[in-house]
C-alpha atoms as a PDB file:
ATOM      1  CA  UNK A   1     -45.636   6.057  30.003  1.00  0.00           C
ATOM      2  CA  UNK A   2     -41.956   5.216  30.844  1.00  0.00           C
ATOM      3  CA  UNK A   3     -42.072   2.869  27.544  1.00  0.00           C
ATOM      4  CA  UNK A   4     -43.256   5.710  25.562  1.00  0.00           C
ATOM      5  CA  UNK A   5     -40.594   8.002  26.531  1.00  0.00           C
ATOM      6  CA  UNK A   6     -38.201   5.402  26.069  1.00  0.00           C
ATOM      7  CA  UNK A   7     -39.368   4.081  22.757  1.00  0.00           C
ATOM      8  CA  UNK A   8     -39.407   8.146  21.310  1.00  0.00           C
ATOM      9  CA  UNK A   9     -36.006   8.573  22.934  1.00  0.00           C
ATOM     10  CA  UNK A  10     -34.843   5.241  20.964  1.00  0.00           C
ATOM     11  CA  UNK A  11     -36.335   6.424  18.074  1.00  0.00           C
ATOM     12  CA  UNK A  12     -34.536   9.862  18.064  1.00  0.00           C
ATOM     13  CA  UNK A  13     -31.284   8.491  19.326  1.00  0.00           C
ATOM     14  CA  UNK A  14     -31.096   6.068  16.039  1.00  0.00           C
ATOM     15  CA  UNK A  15     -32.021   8.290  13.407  1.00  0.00           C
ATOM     16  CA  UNK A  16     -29.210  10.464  14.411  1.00  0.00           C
ATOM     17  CA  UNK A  17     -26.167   8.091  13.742  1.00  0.00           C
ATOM     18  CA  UNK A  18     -22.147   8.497  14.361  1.00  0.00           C
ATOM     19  CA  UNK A  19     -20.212   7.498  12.183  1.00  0.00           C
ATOM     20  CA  UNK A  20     -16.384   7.206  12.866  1.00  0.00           C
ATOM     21  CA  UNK A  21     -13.126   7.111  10.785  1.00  0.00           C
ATOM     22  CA  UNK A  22     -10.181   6.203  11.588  1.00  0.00           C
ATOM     23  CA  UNK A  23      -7.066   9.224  11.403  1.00  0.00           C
ATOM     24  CA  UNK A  24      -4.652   8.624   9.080  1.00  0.00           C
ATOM     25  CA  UNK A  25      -1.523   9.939   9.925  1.00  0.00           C
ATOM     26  CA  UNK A  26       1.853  10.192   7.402  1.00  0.00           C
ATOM     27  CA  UNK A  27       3.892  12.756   6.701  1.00  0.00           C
ATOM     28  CA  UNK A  28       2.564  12.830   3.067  1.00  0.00           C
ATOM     29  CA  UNK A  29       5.466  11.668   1.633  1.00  0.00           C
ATOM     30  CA  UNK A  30       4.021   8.543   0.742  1.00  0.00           C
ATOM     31  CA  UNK A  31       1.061  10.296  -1.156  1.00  0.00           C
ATOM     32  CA  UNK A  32       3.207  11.571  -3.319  1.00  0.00           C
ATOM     33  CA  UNK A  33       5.438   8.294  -4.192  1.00  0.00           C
ATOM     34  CA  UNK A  34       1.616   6.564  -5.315  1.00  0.00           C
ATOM     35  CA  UNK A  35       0.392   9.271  -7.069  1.00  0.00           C
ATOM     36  CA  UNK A  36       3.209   9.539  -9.520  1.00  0.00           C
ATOM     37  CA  UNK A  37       3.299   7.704 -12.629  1.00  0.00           C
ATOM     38  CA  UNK A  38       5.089   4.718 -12.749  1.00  0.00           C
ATOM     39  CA  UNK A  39       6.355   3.411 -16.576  1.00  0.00           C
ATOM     40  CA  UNK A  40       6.736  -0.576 -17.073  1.00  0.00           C
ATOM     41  CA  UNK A  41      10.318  -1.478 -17.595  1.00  0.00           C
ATOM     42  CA  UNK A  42      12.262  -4.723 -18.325  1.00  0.00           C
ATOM     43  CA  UNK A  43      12.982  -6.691 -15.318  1.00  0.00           C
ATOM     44  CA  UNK A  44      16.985  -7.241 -16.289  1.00  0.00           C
ATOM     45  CA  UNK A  45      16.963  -2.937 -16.395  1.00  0.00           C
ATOM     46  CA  UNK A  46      16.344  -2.921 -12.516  1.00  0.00           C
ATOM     47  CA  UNK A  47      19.266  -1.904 -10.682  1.00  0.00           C
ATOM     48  CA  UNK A  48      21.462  -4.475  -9.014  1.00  0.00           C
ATOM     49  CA  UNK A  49      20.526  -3.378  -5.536  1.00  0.00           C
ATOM     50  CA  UNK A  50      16.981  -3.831  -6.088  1.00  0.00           C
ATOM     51  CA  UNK A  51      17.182  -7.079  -7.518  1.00  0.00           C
ATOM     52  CA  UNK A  52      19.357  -8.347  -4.288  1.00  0.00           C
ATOM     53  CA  UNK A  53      17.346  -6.595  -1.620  1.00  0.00           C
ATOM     54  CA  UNK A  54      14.062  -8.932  -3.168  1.00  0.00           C
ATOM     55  CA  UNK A  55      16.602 -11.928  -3.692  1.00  0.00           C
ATOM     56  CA  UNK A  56      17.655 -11.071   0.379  1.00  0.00           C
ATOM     57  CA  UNK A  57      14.199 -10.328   1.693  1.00  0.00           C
ATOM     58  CA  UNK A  58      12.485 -12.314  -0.591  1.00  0.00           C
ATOM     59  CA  UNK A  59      14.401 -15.699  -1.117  1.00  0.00           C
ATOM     60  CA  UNK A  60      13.097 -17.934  -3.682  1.00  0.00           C
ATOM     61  CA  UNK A  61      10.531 -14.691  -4.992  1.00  0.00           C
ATOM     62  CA  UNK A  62       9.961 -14.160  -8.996  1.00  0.00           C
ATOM     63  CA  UNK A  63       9.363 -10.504 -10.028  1.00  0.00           C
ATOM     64  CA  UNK A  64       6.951 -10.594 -12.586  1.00  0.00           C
ATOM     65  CA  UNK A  65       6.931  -6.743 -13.683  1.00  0.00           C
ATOM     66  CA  UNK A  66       8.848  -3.660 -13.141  1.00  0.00           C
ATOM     67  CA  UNK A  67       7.507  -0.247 -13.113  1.00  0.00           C
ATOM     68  CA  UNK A  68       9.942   3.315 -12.477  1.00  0.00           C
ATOM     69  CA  UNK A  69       8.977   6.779 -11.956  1.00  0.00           C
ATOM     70  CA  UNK A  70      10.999  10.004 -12.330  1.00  0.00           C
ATOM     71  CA  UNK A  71      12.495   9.822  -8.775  1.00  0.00           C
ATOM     72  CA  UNK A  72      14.378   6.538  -9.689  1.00  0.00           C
ATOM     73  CA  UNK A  73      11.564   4.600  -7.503  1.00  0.00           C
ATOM     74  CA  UNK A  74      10.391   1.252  -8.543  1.00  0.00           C
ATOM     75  CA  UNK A  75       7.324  -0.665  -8.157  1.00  0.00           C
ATOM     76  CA  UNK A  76       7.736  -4.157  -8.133  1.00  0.00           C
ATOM     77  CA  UNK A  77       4.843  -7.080  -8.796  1.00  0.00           C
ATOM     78  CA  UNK A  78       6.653 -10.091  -7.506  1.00  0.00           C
ATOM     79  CA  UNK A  79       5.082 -13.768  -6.788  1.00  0.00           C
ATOM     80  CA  UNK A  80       6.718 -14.974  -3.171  1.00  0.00           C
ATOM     81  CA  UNK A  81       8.034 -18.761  -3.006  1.00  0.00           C
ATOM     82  CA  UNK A  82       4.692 -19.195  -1.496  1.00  0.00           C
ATOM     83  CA  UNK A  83       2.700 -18.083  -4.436  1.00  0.00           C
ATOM     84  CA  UNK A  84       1.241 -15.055  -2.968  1.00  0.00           C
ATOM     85  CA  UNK A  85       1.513 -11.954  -5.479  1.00  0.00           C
ATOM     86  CA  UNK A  86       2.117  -8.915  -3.480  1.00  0.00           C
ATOM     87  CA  UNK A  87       3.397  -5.221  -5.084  1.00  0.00           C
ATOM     88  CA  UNK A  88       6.708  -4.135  -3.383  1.00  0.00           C
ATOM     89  CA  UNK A  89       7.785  -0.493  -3.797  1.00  0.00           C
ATOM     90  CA  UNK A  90      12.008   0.516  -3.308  1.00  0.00           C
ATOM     91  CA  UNK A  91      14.361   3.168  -4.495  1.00  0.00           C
ATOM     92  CA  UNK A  92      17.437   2.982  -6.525  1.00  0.00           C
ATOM     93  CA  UNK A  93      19.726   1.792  -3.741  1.00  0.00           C
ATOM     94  CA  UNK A  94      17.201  -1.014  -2.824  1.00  0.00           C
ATOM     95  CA  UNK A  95      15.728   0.581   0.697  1.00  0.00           C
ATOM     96  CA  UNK A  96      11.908  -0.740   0.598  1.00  0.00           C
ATOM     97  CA  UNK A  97       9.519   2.437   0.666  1.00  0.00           C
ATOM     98  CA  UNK A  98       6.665   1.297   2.739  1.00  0.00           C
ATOM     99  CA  UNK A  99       2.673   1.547   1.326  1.00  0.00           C
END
């Protein structure tokens, strides 16, 4: 009899399941930087303090494409002296936005 009970309770307990997510919490700021709509631009049209904050941060990094929005903010597809791609995102005066 205790089997029963426990087997039914089981049973109910699983068919009810919990699922969990994790909070994300920003200040939305952020949101709104990714949802806007970045244009491709030439790589020499970047402004000079972009270019040295990846040359700094990033020695011996390529940037393959450019991209600007309206805000002056730039996204940035770069290949690392390592070879990994990775998309880097900075405004005009070269201060890395973080994604």
């Amino acid at each position: 009899m205790k089997k029963l009970f426990f087997a039914t309770a089981l049973a109910i307990g699983s068919l009810s399941a919990v699922t969990a997510s994790t909070a994300t919490l920003h200040d939305g700021i952020m949101s709104e930087v990714i949802a806007e709509e970045f244009k491709e631009i030439a790589v020499s049209d970047l402004p000079a303090a972009v270019s040295d904050a990846v040359e700094t941060d990033f020695a011996g990094a390529t940037i393959n494409k450019a991209y600007m929005n309206e805000n002056q903010e730039f996204k940035l597809e770069i290949t690392a002296a390592d070879g990994s791609e990775q998309t880097l995102y900075a405004d005009a005066e070269g201060n890395w936005l973080d994604m």
